[in-house]
C-alpha atoms as a PDB file:
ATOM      1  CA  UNK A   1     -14.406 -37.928 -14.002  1.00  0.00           C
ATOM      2  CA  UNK A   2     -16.675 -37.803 -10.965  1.00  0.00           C
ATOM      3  CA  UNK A   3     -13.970 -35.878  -8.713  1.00  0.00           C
ATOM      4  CA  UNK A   4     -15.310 -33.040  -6.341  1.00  0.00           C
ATOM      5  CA  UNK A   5     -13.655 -29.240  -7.215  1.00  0.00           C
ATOM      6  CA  UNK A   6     -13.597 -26.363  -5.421  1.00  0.00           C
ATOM      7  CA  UNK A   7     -13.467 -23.282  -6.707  1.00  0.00           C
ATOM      8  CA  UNK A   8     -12.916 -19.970  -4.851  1.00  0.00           C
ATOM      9  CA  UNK A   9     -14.271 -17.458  -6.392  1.00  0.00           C
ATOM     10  CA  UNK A  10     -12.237 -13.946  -6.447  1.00  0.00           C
ATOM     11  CA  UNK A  11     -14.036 -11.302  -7.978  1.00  0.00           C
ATOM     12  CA  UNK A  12     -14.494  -9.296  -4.879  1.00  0.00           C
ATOM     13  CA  UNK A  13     -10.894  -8.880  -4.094  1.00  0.00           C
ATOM     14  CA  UNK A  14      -8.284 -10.200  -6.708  1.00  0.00           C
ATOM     15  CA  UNK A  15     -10.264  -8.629  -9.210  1.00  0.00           C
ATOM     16  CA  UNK A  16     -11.143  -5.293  -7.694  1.00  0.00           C
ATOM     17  CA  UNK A  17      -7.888  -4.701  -6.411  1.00  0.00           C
ATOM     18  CA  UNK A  18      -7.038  -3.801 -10.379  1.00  0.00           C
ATOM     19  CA  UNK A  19      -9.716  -1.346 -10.751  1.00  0.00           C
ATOM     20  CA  UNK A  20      -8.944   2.567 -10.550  1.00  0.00           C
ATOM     21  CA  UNK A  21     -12.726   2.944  -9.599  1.00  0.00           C
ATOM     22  CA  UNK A  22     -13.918   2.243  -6.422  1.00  0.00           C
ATOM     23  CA  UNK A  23     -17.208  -0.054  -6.207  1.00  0.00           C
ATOM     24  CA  UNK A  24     -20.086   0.858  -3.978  1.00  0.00           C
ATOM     25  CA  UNK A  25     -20.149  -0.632  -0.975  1.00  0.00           C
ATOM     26  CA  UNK A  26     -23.371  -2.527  -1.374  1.00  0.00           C
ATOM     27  CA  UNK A  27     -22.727  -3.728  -4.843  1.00  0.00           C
ATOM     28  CA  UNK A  28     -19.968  -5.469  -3.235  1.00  0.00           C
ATOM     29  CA  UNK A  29     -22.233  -7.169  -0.948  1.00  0.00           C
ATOM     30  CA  UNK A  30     -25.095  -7.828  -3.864  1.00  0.00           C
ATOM     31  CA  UNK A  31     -22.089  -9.829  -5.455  1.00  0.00           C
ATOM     32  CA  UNK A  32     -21.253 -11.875  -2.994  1.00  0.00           C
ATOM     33  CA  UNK A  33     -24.500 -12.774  -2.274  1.00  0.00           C
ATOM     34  CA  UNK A  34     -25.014 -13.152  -5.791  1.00  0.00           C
ATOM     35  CA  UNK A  35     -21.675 -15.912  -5.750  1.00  0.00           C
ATOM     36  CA  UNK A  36     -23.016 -18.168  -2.262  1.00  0.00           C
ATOM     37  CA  UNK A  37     -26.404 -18.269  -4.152  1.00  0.00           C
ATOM     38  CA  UNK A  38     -24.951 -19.687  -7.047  1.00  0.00           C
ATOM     39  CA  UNK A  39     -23.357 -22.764  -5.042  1.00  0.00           C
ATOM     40  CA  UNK A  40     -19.392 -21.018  -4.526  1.00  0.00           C
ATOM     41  CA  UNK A  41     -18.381 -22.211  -0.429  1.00  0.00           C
ATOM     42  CA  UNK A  42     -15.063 -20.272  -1.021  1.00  0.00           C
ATOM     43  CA  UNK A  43     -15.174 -16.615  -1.915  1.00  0.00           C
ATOM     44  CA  UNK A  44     -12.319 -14.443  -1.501  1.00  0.00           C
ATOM     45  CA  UNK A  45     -13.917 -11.162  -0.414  1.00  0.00           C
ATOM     46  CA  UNK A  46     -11.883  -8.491   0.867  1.00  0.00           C
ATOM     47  CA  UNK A  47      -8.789  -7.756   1.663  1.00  0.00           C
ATOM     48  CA  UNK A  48      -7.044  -5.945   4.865  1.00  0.00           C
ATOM     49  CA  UNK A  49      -4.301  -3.632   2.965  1.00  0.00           C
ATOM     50  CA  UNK A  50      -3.525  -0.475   3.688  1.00  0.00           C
ATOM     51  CA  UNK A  51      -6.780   2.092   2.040  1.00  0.00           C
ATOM     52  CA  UNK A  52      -3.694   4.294   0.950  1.00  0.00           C
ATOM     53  CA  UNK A  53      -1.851   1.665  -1.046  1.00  0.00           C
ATOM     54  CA  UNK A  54      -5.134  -0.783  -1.792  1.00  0.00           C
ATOM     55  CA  UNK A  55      -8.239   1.839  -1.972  1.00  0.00           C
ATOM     56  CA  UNK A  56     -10.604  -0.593  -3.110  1.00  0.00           C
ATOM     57  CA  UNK A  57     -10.727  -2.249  -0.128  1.00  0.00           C
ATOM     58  CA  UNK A  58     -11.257   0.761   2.940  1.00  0.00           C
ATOM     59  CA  UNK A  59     -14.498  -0.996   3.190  1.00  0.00           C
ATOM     60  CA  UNK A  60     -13.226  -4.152   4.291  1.00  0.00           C
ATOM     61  CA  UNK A  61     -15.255  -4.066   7.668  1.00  0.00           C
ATOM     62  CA  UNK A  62     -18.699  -3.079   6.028  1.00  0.00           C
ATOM     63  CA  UNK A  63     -18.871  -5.367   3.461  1.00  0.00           C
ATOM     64  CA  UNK A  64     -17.956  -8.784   6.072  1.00  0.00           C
ATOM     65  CA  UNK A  65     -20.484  -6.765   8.377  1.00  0.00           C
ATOM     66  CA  UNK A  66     -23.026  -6.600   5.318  1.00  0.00           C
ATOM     67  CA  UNK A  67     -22.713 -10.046   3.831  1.00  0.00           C
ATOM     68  CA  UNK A  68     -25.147 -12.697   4.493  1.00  0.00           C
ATOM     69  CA  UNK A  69     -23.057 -15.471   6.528  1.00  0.00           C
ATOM     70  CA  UNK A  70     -24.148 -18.651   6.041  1.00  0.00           C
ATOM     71  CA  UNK A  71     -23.072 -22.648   6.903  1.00  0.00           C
ATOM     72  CA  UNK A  72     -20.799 -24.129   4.520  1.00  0.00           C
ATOM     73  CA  UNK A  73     -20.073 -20.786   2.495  1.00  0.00           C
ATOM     74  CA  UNK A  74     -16.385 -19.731   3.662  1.00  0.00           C
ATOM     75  CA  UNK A  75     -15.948 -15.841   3.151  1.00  0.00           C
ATOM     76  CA  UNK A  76     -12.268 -15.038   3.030  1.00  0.00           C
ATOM     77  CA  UNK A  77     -10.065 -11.649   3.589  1.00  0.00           C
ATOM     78  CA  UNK A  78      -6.741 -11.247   2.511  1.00  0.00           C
ATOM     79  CA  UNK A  79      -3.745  -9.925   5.182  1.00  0.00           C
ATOM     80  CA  UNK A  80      -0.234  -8.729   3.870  1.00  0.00           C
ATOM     81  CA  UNK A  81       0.782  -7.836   7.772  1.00  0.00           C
ATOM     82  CA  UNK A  82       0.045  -8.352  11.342  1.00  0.00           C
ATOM     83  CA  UNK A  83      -2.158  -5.220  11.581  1.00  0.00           C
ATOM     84  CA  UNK A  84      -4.320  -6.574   8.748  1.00  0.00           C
ATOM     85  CA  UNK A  85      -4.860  -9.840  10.889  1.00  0.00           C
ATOM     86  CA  UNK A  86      -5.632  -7.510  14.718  1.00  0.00           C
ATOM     87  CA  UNK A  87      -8.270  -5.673  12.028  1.00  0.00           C
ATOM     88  CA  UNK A  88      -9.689  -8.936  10.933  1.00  0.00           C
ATOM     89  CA  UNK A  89      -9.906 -10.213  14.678  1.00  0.00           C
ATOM     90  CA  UNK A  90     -11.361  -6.980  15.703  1.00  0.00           C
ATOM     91  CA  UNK A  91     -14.647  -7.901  12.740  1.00  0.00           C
ATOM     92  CA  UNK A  92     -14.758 -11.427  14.494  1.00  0.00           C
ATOM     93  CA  UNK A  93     -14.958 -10.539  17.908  1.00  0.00           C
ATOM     94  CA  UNK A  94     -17.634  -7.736  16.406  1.00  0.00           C
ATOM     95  CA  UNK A  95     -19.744 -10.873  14.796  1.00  0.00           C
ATOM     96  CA  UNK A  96     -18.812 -10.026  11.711  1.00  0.00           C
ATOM     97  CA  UNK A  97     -15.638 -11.466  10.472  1.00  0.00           C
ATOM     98  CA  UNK A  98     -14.243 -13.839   7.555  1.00  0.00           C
ATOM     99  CA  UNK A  99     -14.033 -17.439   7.806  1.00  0.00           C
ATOM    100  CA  UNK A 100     -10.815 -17.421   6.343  1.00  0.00           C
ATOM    101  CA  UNK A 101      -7.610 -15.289   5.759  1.00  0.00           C
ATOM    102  CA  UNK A 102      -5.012 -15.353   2.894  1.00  0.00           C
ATOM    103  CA  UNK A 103      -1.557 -14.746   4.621  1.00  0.00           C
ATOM    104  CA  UNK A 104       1.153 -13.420   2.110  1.00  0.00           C
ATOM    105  CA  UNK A 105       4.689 -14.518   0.593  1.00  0.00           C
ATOM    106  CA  UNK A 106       6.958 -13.833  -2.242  1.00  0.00           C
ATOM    107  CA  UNK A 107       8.763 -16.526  -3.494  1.00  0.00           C
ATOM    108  CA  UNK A 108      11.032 -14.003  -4.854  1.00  0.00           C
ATOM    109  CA  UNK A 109      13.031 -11.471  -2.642  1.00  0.00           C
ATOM    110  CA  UNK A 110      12.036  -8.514  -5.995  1.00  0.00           C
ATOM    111  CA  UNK A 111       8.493  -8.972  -5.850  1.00  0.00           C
ATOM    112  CA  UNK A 112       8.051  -9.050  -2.261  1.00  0.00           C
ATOM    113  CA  UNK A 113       9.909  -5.398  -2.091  1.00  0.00           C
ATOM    114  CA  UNK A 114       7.679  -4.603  -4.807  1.00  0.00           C
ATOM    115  CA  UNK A 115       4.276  -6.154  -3.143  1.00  0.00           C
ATOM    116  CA  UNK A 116       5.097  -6.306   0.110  1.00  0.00           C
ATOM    117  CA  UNK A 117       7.484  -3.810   0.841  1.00  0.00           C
ATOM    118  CA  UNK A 118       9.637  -5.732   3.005  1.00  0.00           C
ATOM    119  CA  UNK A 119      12.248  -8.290   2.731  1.00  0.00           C
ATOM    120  CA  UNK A 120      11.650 -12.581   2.379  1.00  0.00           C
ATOM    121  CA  UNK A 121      12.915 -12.894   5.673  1.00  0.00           C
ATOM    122  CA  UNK A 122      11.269 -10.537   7.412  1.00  0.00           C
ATOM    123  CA  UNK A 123       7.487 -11.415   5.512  1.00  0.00           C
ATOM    124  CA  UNK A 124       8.106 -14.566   6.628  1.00  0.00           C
ATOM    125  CA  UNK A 125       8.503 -13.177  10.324  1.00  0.00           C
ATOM    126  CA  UNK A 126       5.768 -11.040   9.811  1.00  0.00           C
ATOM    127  CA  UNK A 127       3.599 -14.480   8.851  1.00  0.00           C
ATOM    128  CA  UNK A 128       4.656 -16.133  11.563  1.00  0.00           C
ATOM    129  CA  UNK A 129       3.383 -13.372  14.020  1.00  0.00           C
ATOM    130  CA  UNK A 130       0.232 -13.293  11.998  1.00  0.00           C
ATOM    131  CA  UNK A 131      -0.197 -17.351  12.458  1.00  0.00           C
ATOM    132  CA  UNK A 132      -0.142 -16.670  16.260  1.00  0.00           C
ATOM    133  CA  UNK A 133      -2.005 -13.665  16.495  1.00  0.00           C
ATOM    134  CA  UNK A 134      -4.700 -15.511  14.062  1.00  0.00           C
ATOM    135  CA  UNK A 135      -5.029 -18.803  16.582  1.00  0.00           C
ATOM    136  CA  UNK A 136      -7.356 -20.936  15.900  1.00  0.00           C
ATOM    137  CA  UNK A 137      -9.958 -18.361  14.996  1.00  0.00           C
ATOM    138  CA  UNK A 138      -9.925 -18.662  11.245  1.00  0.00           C
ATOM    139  CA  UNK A 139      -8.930 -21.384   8.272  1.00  0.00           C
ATOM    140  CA  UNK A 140      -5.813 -20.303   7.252  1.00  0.00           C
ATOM    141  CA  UNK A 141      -4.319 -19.907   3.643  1.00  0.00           C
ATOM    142  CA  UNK A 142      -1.154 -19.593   3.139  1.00  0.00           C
ATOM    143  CA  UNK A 143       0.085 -17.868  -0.224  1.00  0.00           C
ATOM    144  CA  UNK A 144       3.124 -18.474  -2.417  1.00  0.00           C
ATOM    145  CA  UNK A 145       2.667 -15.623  -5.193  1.00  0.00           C
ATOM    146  CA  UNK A 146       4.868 -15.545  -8.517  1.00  0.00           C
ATOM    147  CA  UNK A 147       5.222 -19.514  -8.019  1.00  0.00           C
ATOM    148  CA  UNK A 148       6.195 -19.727 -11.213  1.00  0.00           C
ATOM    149  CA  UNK A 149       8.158 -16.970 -12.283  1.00  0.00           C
ATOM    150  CA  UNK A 150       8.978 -13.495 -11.262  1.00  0.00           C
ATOM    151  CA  UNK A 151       7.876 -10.185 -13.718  1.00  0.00           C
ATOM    152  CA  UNK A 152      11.607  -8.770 -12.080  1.00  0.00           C
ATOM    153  CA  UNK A 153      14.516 -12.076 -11.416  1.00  0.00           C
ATOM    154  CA  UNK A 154      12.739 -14.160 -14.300  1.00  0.00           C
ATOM    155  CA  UNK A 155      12.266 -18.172 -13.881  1.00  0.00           C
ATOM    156  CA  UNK A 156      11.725 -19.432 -10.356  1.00  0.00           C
ATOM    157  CA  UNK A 157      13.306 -22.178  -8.358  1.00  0.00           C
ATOM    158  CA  UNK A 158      11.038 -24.631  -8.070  1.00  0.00           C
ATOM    159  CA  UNK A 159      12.802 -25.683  -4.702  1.00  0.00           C
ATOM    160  CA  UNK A 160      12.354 -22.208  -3.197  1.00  0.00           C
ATOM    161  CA  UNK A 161       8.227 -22.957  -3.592  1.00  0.00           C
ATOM    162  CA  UNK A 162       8.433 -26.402  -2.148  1.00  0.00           C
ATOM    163  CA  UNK A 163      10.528 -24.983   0.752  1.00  0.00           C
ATOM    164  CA  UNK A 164       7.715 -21.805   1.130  1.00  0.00           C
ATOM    165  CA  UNK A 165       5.023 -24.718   1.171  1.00  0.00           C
ATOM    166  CA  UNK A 166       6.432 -26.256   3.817  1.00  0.00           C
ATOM    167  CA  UNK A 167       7.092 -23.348   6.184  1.00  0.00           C
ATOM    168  CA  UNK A 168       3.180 -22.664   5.587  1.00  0.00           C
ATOM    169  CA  UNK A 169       2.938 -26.209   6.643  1.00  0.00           C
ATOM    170  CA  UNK A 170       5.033 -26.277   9.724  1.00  0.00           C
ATOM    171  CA  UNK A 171       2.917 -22.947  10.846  1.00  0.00           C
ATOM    172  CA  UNK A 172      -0.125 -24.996  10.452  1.00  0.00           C
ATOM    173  CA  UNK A 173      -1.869 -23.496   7.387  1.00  0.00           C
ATOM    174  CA  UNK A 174      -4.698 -25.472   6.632  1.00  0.00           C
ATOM    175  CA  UNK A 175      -4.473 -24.727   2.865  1.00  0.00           C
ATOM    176  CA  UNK A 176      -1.747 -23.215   0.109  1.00  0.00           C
ATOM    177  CA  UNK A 177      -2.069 -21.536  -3.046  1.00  0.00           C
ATOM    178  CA  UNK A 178      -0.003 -21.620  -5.716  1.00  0.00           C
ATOM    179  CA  UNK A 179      -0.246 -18.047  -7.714  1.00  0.00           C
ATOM    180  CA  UNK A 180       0.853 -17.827 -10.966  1.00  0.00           C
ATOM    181  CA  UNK A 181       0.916 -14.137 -10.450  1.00  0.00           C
ATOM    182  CA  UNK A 182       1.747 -12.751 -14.022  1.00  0.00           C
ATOM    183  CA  UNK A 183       1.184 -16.182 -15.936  1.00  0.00           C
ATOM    184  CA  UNK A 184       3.516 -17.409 -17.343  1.00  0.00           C
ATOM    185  CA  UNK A 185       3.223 -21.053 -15.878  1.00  0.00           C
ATOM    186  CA  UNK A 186       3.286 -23.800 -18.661  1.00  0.00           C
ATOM    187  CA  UNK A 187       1.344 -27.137 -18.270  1.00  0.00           C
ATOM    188  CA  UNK A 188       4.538 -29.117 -17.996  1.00  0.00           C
ATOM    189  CA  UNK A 189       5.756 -26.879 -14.931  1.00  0.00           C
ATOM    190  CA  UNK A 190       1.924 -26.714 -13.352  1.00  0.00           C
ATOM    191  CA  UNK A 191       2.382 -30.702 -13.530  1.00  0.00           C
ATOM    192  CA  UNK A 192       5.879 -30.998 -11.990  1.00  0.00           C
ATOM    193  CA  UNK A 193       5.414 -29.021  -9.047  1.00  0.00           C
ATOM    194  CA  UNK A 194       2.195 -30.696  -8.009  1.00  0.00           C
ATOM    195  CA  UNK A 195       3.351 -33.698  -8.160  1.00  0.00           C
ATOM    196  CA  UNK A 196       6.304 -32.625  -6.138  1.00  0.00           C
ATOM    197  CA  UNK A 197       3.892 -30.886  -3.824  1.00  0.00           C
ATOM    198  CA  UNK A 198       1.276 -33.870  -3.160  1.00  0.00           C
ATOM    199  CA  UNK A 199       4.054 -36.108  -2.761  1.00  0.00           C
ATOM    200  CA  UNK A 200       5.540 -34.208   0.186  1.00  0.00           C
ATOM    201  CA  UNK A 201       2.514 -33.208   1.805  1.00  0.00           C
ATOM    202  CA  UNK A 202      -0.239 -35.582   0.971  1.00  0.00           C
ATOM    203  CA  UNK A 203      -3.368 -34.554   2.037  1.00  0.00           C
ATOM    204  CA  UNK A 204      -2.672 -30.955   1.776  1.00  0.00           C
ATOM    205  CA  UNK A 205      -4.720 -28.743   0.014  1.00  0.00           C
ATOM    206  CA  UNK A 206      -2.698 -27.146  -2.965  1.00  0.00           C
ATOM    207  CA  UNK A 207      -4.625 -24.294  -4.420  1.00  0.00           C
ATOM    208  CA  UNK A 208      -4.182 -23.286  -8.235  1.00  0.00           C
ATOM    209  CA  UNK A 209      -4.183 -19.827  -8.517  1.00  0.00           C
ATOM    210  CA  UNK A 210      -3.793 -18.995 -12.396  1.00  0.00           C
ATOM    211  CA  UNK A 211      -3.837 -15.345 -13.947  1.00  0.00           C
ATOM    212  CA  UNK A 212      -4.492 -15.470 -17.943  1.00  0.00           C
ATOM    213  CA  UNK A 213      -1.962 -12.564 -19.109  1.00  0.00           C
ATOM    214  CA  UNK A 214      -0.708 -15.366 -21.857  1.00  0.00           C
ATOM    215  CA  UNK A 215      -3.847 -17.111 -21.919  1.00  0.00           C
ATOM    216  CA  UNK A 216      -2.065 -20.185 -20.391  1.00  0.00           C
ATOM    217  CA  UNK A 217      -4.466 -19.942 -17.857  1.00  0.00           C
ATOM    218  CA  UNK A 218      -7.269 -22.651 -18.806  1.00  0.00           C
ATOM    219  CA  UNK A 219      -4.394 -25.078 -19.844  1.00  0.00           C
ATOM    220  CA  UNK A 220      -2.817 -24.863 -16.538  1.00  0.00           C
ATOM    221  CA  UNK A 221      -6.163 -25.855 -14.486  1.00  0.00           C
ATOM    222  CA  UNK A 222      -6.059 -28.742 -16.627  1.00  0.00           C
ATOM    223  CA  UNK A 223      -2.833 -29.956 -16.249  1.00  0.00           C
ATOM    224  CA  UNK A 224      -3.720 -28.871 -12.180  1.00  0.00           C
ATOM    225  CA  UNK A 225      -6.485 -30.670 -12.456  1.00  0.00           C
ATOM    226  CA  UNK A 226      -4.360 -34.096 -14.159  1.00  0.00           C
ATOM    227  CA  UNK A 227      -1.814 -33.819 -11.417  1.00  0.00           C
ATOM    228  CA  UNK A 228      -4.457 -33.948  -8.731  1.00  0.00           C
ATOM    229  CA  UNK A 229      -5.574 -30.776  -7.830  1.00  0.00           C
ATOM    230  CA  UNK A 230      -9.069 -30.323  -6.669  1.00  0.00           C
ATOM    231  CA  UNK A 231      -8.697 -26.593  -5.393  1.00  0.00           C
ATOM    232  CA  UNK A 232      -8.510 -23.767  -7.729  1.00  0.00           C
ATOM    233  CA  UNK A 233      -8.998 -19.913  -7.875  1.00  0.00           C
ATOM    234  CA  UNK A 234     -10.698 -17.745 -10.229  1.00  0.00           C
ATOM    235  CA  UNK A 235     -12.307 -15.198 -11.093  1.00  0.00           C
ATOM    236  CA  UNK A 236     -15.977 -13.747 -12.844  1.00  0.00           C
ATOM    237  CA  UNK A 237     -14.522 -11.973 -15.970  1.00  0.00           C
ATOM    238  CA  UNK A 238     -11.445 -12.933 -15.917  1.00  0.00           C
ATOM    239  CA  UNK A 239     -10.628  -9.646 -13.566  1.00  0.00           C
ATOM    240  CA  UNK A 240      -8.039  -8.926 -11.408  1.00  0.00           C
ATOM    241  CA  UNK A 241      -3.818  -8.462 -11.242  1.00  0.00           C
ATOM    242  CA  UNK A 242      -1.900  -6.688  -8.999  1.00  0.00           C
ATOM    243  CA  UNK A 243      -3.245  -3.248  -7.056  1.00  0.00           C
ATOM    244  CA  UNK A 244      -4.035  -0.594  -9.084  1.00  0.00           C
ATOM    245  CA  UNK A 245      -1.480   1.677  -7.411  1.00  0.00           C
ATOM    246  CA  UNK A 246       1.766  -1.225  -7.564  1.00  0.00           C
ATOM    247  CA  UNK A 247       2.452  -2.086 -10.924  1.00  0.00           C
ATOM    248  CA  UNK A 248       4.147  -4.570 -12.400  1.00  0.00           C
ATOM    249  CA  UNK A 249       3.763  -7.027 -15.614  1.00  0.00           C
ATOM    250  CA  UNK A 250       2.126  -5.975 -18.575  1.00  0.00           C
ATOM    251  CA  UNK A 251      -0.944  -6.981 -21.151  1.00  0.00           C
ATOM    252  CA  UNK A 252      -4.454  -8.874 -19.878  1.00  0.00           C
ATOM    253  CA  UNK A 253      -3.055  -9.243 -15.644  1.00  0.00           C
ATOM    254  CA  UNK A 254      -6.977 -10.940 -14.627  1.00  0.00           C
ATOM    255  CA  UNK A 255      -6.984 -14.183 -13.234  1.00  0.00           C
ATOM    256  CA  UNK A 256      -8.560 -17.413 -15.108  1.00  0.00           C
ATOM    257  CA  UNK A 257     -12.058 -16.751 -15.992  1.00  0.00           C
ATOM    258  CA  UNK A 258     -14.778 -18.222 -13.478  1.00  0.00           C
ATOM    259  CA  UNK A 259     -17.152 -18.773 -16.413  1.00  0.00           C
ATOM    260  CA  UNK A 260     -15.145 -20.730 -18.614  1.00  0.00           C
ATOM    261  CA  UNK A 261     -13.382 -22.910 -15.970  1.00  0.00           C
ATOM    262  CA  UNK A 262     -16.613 -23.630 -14.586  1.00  0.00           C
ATOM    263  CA  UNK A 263     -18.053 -24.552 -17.987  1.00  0.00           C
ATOM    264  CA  UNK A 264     -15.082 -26.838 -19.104  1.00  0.00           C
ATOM    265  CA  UNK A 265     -14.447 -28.659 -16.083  1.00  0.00           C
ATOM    266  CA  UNK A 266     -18.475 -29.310 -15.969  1.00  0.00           C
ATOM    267  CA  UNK A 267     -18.051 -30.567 -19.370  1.00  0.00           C
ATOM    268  CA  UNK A 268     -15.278 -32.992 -18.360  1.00  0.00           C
ATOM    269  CA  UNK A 269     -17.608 -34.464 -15.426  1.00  0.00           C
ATOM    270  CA  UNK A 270     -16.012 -32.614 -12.599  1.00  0.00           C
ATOM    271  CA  UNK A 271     -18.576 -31.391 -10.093  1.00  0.00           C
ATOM    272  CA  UNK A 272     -18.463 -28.054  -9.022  1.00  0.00           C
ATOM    273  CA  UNK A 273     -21.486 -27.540  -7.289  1.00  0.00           C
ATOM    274  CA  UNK A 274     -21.927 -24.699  -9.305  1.00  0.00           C
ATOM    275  CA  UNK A 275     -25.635 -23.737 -10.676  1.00  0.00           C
ATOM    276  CA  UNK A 276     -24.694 -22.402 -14.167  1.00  0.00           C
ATOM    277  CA  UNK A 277     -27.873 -20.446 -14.727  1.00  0.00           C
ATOM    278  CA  UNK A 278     -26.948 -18.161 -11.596  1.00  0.00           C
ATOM    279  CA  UNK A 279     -23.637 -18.233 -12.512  1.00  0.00           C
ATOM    280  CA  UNK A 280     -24.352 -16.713 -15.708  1.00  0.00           C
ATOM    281  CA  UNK A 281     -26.464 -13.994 -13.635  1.00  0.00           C
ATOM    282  CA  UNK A 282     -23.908 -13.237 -11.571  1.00  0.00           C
ATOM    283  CA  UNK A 283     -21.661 -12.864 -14.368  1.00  0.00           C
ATOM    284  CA  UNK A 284     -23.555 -10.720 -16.178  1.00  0.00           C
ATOM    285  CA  UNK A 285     -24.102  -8.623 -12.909  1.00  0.00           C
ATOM    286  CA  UNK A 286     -20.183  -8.237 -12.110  1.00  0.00           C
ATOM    287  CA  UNK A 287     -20.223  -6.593 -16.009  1.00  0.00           C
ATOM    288  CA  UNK A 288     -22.734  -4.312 -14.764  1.00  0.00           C
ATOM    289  CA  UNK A 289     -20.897  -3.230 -11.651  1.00  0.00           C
ATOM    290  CA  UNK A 290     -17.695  -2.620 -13.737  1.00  0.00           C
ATOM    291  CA  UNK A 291     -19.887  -0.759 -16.573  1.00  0.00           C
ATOM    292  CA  UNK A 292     -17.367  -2.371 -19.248  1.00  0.00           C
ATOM    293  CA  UNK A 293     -18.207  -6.343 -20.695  1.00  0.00           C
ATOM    294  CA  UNK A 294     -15.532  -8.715 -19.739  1.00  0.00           C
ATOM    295  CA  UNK A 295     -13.332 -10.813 -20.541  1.00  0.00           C
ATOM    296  CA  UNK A 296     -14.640 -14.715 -20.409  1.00  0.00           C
ATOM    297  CA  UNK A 297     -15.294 -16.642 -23.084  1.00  0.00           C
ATOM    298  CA  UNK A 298     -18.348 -18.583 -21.963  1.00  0.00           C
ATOM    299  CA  UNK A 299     -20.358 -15.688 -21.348  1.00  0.00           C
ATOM    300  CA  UNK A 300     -20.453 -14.782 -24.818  1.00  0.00           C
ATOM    301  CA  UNK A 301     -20.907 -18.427 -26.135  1.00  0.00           C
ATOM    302  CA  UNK A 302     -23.175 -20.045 -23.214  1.00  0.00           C
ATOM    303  CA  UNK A 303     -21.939 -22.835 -20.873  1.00  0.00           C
ATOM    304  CA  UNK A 304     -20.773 -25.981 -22.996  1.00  0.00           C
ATOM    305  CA  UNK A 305     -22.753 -28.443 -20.329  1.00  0.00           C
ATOM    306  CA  UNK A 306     -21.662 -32.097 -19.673  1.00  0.00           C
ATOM    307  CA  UNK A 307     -23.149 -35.058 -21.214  1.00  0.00           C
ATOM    308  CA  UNK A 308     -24.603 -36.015 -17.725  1.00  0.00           C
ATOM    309  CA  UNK A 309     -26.340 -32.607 -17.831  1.00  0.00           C
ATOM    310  CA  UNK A 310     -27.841 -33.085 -20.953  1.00  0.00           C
END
């Protein structure tokens, strides 16, 4: 395989949005340094929530305003609402804004009450505010969360996804992920709905977003992978889940570990453009800013390079 990847790396903000402790400020910004140094041109940084309903993120400003921002490294910020996007304008016009923004959906009507607080219909009004509000000032991402399956109706339609991808792609979103929000995605539904996807909008950037709860989570990338995809999310450690202060699902909620997808797909011949020696640093440093070791395989074991590499 001598395909091109990208992976976005979400530390910053899928996975701190599960922590009860708050994380300095500037070891925030040391991270995500730490990820554009070791070759990531995607990384999810912060989001735009509410501070009373997503604490870990009332420095959203600051740490855009601290980062180093640099050509071909994308820094992205998450927006649930309208608001979130007139905050993340306000950091542009300031010099110091993302590259990128995450705009929100459900695909079912449960968790968006639960996530969102709002109803399908009106998120989806709410997003299409946000898309003109947002311009052309920012790449924008849409986001289909519990793609797969819902922790409160159960199974979801795959129809209903396909239908949410396209109203992202009649807004104009330049990319859409796929979130497998509690995991429970299987390789034969990962494959069937990318196919279905790529054959309705090809060209479109379909983004994997896989969370490990079941530890279905490597599996899936590689059936992503199979079906086409070259666009995936993940996370150093394995981190992440829903807020700390909305709960829902239960057992290991932390997205696909960075480390290990990184280390398999280089061992299939897939080019990440990832350095794995300061990957492993800034592994090892996002266990030091949560004080606790983590969750990822490959950090234990050491990187299983390709035979390219070698």
């Amino acid at each position: 395989m001598t395909d091109a990847v990208t992976i976005c790396e979400c530390f910053a903000r899928d996975g701190l949005q599960h922590e009860p402790t708050f994380v300095p400020t500037e070891t925030k910004i040391a991270l995500l340094e730490a990820f554009a140094d070791a070759g990531f041109r995607r990384i999810e940084a912060t989001g735009y929530s509410h501070p009373r309903w997503v604490p870990a993120f009332a420095d959203a400003s600051h740490v855009l305003a601290g980062v180093t921002h640099r050509p071909g490294v994308a820094f992205k910020a998450t927006c649930p609402n309208p608001r979130a996007v007139e905050r993340a304008l306000a950091d542009l016009e300031r010099g110091a804004g993302a590259e990128e923004l995450s705009l929100l959906v459900s695909a079912s009507e449960s968790h968006t009450r639960k996530n969102l607080r709002t109803t399908r219909e009106h998120q989806w009004e709410r997003v299409t505010e946000m898309v003109a509000l947002a311009g052309d000032r920012f790449r924008l991402i849409g986001v289909v969360s519990v793609a797969f399956g819902c922790p409160f109706e159960g199974p979801v339609d795959p129809g209903r996804v396909a239908e949410d991808v396209a109203r992202f792609v009649d807004l104009g979103a330049d990319a859409v992920t796929l979130g497998d929000t509690t995991g429970v995605a299987t390789p034969a539904a990962v494959t069937g709905l990318f196919a279905r996807l790529d054959r309705a909008h090809p060209g479109l950037p379909i983004v994997a977003h896989f969370h490990n709860t079941r530890g279905t989570a490597i599996a899936n990338a590689v059936a992503a992978l199979d079906a086409g995809c070259r666009h995936f999310d993940s996370a150093l450690g394995g981190v992440g889940g829903h807020p700390s202060r909305i709960g829902y699902g239960a057992g290991l909620t932390g997205n696909v570990c960075t480390e290990d997808l990184v280390s398999l797909f280089d061992a299939m011949g897939a080019d990440t453009g990832i350095d794995l020696d300061a990957l492993a640093a800034a592994s090892r440093a996002c266990e030091e800013a949560l004080g606790r070791p983590l969750h990822s395989m490959v950090a234990r074991a050491g990187f299983a390079r390709s035979a390219a590499a070698a």
